[in-house]
Every structure is written in structure tokens, then in C-alpha cells.
N, C-alpha and C. Protein backbone atom coordinates (compact mmCIF):
# COMPACT_ATOMS: atom_id res chain seq x y z
N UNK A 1 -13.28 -6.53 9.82
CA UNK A 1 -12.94 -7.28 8.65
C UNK A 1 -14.12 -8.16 8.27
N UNK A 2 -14.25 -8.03 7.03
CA UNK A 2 -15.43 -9.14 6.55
C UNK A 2 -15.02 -10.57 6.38
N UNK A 3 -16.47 -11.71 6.52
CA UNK A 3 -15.98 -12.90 6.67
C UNK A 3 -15.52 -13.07 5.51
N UNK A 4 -14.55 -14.29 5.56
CA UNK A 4 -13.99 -14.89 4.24
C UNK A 4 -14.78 -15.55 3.49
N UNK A 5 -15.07 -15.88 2.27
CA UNK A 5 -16.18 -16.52 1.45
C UNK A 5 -14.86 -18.27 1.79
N UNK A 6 -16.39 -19.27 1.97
CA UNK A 6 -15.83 -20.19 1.57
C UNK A 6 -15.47 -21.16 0.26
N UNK A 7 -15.48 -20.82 -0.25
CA UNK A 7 -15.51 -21.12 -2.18
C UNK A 7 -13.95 -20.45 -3.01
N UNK A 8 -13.69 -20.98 -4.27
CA UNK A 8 -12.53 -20.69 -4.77
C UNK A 8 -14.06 -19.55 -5.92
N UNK A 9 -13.24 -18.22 -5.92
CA UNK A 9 -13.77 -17.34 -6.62
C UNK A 9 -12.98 -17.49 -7.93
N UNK A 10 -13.81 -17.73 -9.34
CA UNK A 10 -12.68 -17.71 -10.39
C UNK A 10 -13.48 -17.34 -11.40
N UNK A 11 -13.07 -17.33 -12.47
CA UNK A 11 -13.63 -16.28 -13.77
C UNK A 11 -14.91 -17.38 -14.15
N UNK A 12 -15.70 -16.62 -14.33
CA UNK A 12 -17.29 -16.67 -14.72
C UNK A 12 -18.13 -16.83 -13.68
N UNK A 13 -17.76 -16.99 -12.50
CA UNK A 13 -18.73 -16.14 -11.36
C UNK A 13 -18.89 -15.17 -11.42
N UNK A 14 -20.37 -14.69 -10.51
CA UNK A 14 -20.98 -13.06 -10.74
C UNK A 14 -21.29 -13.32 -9.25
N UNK A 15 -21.53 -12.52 -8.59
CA UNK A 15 -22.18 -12.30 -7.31
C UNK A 15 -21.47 -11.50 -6.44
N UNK A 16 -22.11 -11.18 -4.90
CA UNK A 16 -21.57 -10.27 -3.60
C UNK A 16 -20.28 -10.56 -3.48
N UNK A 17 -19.70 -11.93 -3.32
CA UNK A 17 -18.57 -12.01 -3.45
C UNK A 17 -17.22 -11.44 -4.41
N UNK A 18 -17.51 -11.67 -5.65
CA UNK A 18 -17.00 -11.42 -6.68
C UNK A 18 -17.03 -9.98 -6.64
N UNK A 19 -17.42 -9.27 -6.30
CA UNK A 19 -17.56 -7.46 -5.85
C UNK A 19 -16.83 -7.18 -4.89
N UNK A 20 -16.83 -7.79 -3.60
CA UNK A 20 -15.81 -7.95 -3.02
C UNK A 20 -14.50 -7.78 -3.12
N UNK A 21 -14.32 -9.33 -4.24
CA UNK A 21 -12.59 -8.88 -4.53
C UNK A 21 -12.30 -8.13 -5.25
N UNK A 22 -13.37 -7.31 -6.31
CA UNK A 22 -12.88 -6.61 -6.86
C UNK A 22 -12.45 -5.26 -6.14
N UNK A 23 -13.32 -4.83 -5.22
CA UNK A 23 -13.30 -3.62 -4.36
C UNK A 23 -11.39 -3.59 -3.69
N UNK A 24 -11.18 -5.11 -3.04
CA UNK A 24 -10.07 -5.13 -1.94
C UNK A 24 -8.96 -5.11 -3.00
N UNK A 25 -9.15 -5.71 -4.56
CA UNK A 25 -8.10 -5.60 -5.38
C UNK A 25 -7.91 -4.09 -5.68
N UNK A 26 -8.89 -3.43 -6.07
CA UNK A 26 -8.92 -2.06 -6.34
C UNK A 26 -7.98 -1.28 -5.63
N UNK A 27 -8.37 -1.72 -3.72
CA UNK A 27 -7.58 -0.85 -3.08
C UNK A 27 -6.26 -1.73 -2.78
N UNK A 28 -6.05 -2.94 -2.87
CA UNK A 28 -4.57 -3.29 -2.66
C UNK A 28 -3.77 -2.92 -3.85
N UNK A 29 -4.20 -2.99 -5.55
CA UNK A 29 -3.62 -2.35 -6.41
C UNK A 29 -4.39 -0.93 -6.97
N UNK A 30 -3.98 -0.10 -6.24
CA UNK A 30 -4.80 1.57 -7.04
C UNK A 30 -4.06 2.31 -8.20
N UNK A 31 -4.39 1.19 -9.26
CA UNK A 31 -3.62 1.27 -10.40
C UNK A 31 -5.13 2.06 -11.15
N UNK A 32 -4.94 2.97 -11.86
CA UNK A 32 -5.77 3.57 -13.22
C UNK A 32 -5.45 2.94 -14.28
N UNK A 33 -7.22 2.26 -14.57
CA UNK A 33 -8.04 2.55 -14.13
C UNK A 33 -8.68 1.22 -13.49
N UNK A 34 -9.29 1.42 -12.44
CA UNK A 34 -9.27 0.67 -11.49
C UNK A 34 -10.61 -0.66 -11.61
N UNK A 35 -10.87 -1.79 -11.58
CA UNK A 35 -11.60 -2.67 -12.08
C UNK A 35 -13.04 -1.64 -11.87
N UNK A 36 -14.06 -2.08 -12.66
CA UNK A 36 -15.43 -1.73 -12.66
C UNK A 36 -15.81 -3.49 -11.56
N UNK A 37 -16.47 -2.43 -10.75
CA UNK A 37 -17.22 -3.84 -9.56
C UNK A 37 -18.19 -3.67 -9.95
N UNK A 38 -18.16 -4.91 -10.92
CA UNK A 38 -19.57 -5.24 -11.18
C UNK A 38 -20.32 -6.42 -10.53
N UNK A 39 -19.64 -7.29 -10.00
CA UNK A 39 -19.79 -8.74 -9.72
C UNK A 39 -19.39 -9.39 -10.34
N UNK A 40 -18.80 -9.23 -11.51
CA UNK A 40 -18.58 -10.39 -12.73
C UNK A 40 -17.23 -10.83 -12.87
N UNK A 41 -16.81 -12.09 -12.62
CA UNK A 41 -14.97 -12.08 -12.43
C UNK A 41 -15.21 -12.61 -14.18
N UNK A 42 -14.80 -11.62 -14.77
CA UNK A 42 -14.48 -11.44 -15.75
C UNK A 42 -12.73 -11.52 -16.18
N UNK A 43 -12.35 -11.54 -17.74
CA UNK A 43 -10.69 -11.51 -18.08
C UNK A 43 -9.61 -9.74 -17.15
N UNK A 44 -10.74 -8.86 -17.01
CA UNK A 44 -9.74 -8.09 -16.37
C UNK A 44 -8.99 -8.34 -14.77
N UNK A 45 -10.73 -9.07 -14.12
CA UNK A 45 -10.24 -9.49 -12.79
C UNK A 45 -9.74 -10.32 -12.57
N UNK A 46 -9.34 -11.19 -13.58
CA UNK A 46 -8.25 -12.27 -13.74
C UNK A 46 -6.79 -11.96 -13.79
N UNK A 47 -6.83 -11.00 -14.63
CA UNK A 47 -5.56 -10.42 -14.89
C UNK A 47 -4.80 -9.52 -13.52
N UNK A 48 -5.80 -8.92 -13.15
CA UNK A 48 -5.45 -8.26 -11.45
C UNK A 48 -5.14 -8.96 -10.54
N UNK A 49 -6.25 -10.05 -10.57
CA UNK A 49 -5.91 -11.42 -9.72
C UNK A 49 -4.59 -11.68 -9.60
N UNK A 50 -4.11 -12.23 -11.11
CA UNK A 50 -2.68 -12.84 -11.07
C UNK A 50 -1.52 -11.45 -10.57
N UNK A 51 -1.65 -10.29 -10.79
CA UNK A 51 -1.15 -8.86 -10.75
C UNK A 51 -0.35 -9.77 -9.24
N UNK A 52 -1.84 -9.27 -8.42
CA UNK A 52 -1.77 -9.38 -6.75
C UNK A 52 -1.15 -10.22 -6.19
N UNK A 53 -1.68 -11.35 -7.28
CA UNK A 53 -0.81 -13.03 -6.57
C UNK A 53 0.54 -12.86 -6.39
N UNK A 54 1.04 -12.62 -8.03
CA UNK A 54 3.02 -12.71 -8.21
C UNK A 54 3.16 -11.74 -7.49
N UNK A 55 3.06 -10.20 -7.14
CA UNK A 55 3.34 -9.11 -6.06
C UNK A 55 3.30 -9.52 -4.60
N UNK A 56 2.47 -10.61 -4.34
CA UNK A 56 2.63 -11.15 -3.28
C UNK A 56 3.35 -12.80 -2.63
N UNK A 57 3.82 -13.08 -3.37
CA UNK A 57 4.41 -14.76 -3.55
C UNK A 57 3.69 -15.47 -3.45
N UNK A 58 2.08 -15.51 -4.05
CA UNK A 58 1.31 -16.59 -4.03
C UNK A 58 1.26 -17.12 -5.39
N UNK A 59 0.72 -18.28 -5.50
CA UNK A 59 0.66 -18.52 -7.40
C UNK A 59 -0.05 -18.38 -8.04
N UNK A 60 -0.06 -17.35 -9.14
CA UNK A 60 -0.71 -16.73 -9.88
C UNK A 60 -1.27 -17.37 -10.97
N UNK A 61 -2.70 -17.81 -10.18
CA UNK A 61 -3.57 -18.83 -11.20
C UNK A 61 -4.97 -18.45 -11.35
N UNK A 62 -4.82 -16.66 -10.82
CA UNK A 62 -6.52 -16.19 -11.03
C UNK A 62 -7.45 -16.79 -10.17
N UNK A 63 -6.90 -17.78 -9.58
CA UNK A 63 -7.86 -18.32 -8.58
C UNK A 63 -8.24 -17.63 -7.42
N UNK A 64 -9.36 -17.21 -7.02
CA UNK A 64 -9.19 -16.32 -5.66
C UNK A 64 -10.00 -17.46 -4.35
N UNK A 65 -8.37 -18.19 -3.82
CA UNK A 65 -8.86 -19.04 -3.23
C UNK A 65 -8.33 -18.53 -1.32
N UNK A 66 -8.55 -19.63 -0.64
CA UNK A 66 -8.16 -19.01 0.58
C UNK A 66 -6.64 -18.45 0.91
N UNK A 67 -5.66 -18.78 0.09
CA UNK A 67 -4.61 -17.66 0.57
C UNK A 67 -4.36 -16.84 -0.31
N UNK A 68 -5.38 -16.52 -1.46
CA UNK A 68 -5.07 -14.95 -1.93
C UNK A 68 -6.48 -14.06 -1.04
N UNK A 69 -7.49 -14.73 -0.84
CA UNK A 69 -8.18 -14.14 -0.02
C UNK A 69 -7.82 -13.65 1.46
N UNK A 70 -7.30 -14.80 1.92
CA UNK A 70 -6.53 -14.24 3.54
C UNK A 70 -5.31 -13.07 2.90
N UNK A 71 -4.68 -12.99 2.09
CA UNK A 71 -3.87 -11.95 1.98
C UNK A 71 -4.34 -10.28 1.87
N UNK A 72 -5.68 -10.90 0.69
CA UNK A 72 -6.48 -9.80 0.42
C UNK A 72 -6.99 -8.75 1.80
N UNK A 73 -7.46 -9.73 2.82
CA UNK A 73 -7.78 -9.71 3.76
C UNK A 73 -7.03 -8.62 4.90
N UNK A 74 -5.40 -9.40 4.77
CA UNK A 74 -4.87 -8.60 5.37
C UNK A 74 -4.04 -7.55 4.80
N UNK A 75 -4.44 -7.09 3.86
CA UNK A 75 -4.04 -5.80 3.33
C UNK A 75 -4.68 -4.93 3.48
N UNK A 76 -5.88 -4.91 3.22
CA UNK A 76 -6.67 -4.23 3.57
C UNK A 76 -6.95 -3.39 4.95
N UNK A 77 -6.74 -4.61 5.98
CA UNK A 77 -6.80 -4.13 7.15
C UNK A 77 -5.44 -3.26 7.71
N UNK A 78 -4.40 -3.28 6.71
CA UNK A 78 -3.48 -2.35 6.55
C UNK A 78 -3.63 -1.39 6.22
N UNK A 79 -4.30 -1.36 5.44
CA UNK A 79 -5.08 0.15 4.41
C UNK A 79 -5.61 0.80 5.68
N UNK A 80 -6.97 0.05 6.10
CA UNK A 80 -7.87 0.40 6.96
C UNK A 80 -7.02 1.52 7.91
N UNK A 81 -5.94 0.80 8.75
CA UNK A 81 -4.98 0.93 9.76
C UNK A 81 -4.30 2.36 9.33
N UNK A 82 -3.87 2.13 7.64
CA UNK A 82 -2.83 3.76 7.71
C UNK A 82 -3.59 4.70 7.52
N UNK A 83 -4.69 4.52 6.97
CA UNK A 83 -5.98 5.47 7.23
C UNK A 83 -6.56 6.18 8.18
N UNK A 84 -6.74 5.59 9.33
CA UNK A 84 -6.75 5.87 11.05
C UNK A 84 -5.82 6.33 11.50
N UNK A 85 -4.35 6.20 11.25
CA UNK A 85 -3.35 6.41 11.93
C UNK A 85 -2.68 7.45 11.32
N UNK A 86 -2.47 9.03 12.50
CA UNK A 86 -1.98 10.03 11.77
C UNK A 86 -0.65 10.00 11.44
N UNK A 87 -0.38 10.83 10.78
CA UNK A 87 0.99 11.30 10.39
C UNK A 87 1.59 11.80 10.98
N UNK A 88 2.94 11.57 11.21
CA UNK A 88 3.42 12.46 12.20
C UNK A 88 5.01 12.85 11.43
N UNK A 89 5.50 14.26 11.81
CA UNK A 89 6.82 14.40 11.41
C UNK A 89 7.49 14.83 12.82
N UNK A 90 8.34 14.78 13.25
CA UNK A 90 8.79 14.57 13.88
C UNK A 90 8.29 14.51 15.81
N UNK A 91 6.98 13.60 15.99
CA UNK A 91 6.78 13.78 16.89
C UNK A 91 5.68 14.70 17.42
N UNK A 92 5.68 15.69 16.53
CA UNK A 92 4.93 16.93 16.93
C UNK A 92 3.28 17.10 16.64
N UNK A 93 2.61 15.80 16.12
CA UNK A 93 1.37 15.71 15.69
C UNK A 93 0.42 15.73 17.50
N UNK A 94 -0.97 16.15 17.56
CA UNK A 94 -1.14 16.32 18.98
C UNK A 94 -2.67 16.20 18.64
N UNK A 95 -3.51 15.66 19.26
CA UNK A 95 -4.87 15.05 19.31
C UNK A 95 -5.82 16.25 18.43
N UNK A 96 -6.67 16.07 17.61
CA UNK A 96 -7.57 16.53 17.16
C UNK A 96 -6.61 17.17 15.46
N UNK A 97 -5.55 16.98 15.74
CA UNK A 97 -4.53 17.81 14.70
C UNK A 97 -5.15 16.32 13.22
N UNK A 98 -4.56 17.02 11.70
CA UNK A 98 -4.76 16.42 10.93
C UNK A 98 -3.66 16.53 10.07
């Protein structure tokens, strides 16, 4: 997991960070069509922002501060997780299988 930025990320920042959330928003909402990571928290990544917040019971103020970031955070590493972890139907999945 990457470190957490210490700063409130909010519209009219540009930078590594701001690419960031757009990437983890991308994959916590994989809605079409999916933010352009540019660096720029621009009105769309605002709008995703708040998306993520109310979907998650945080308050949806576009702010990407430390608990939409720790959430961000751990979704991802959910993602990460069902990604690694095979599928199985009833049991019968067996090492090297896909």
C-alpha cells in the first residue's frame, strides 16, 4: 500500500498526488468513462470525490482528506486482494488452476 499524502487534496491542485486519487477512484468506482489522470483535481474529480464519499458514509465535500483517503486506501487493498485470490466453485479450484 502506498503512503498516505499528508495534506487535504481538493480542486485546483495538480500533482503525484492528485493522480493518485484519481487512479484509486477509478478503480473503487469503474464507472465509464473513467477520470483522465492527469494530476489536475479538476470539477470531474470533485464530482467522483463526492460519488465515493456518500457510497461510503463519509461527507461528501470533495475534500480528499484523511478519511476519504484511508478509505480509498482500503479499498483498494481489497481490489488488490480479489485479484490474487482465486475463484473457486465449489471447492474444486487446485494450485496453478485459473
Amino acid at each position: 500500500m502506498q503512503p498516505i499524502p499528508n495534506r487535504v487534496i481538493r480542486i485546483g491542485l495538480r500533482g503525484g498526488d492528485v493522480a493518485k486519487v484519481q487512479e484509486s477512484l477509478n478503480k473503487a468506482l469503474p464507472t465509464k468513462p473513467g477520470l483522465k489522470v492527469d494530476g489536475i483535481f479538476g470539477t470531474q474529480t470533485a464530482t467522483r470525490t463526492r460519488l465515493f464519499q456518500h457510497q461510503n458514509q463519509l461527507k461528501a465535500d470533495s475534500l480528499v482528506g484523511p478519511k476519504t483517503l484511508t478509505k480509498l486506501a482500503q479499498m483498494a487493498t481489497k481490489l488488490a486482494f480479489r485479484l490474487v485470490t482465486p475463484k473457486t466453485s465449489g471447492g474444486d479450484w487446485k494450485p496453478g488452476q485459473k
